[in-house]
C-alpha atoms as a PDB file:
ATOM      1  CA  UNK A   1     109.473  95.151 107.379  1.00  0.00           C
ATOM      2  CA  UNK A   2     110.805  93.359 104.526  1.00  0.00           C
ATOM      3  CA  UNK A   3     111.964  89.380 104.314  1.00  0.00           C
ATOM      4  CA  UNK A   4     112.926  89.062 101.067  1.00  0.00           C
ATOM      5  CA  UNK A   5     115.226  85.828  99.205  1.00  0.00           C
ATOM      6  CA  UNK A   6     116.283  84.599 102.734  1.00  0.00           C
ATOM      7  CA  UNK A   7     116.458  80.497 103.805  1.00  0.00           C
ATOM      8  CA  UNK A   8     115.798  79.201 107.167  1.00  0.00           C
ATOM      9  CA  UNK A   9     116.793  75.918 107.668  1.00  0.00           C
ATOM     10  CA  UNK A  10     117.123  72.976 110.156  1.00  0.00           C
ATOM     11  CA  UNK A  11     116.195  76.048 112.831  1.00  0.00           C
ATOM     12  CA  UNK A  12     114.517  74.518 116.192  1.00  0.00           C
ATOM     13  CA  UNK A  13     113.059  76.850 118.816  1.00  0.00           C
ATOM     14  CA  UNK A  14     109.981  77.223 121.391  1.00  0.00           C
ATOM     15  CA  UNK A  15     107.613  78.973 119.501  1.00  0.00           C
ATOM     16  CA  UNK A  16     108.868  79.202 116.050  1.00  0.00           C
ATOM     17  CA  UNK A  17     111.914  77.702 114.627  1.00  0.00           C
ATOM     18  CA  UNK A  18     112.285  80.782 111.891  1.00  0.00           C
ATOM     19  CA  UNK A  19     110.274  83.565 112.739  1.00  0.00           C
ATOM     20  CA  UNK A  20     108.418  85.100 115.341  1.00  0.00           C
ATOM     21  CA  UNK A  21     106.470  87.907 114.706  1.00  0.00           C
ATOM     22  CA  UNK A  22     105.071  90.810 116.900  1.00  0.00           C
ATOM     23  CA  UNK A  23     104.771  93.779 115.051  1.00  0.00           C
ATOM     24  CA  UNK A  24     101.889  96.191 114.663  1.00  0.00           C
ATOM     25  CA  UNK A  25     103.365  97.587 111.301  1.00  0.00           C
ATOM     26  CA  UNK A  26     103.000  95.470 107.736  1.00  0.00           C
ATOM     27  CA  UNK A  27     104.867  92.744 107.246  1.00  0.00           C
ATOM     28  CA  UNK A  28     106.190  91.393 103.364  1.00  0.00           C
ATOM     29  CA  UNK A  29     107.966  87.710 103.739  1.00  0.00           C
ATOM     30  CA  UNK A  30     108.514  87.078  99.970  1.00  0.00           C
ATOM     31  CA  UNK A  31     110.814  84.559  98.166  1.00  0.00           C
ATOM     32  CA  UNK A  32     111.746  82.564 101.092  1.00  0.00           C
ATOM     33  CA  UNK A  33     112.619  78.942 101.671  1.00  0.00           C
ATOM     34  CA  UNK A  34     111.859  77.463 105.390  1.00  0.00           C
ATOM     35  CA  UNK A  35     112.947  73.851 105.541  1.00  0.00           C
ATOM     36  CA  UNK A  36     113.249  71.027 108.077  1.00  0.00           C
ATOM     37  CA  UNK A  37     112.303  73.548 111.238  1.00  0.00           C
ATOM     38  CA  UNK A  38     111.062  72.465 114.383  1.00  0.00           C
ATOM     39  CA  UNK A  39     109.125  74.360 117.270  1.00  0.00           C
ATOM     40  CA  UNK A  40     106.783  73.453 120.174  1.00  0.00           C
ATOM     41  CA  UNK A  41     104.421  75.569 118.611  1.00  0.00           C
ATOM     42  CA  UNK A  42     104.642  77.851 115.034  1.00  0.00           C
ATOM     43  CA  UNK A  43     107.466  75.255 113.273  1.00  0.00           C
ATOM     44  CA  UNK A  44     108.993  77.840 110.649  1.00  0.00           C
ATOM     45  CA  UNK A  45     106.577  80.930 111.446  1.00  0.00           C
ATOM     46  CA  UNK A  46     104.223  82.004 113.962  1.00  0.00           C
ATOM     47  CA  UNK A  47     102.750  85.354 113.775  1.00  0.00           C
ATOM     48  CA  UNK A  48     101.106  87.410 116.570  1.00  0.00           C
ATOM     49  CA  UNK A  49     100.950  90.708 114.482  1.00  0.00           C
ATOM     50  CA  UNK A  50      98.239  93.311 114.526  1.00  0.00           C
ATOM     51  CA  UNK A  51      99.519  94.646 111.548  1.00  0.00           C
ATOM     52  CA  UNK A  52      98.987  93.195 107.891  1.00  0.00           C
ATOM     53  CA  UNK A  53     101.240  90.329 107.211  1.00  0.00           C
ATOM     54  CA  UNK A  54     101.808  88.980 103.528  1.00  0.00           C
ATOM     55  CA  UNK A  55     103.242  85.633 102.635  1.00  0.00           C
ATOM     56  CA  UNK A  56     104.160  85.561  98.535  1.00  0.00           C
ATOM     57  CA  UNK A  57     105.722  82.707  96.699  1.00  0.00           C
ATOM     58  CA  UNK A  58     107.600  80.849  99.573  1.00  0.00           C
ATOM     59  CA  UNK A  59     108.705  77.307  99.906  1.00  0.00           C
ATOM     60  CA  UNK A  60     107.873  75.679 103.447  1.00  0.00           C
ATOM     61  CA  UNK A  61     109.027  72.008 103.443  1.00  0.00           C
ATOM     62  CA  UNK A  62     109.327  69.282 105.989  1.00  0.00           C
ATOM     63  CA  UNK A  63     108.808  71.984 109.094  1.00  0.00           C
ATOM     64  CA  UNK A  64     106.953  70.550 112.176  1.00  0.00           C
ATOM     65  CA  UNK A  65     105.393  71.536 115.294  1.00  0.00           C
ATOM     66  CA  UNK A  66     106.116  69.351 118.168  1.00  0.00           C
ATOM     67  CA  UNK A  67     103.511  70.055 120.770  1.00  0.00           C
ATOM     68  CA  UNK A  68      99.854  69.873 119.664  1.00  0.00           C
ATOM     69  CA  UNK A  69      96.571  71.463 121.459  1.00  0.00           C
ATOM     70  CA  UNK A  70      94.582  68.891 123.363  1.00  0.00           C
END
């Protein structure tokens, strides 16, 4: 899978605002902006992938987590 030029912004959700992966096959985000994105856990991203995931020249700004371990 390829996520290439795209923007998430002002997203909120559970786990991850943005994107939540489970995928066992690789994974290219590239080029992407994730901005003021709030989730209990992942903020903008929260992988669970067995397969090779690749983050290249992205932009994460201002995302937060809301719940923390402990």
């Amino acid at each position: 899978m390829r996520i290439l030029g795209s923007t998430f912004a002002n997203l909120t959700g559970s786990a991850a605002a943005a994107i939540q992966l489970d995928s066992t096959g690789e994974v290219l985000i590239e080029n992407c902006l994730f901005q003021n994105n709030s989730a209990d856990l992942g903020a903008a991203v929260e992988v669970k992938s067995s397969g090779p995931v690749t983050f290249d020249h992205n932009t994460f700004r201002a995302n937060q987590a809301r719940k923390t371990n402990g």
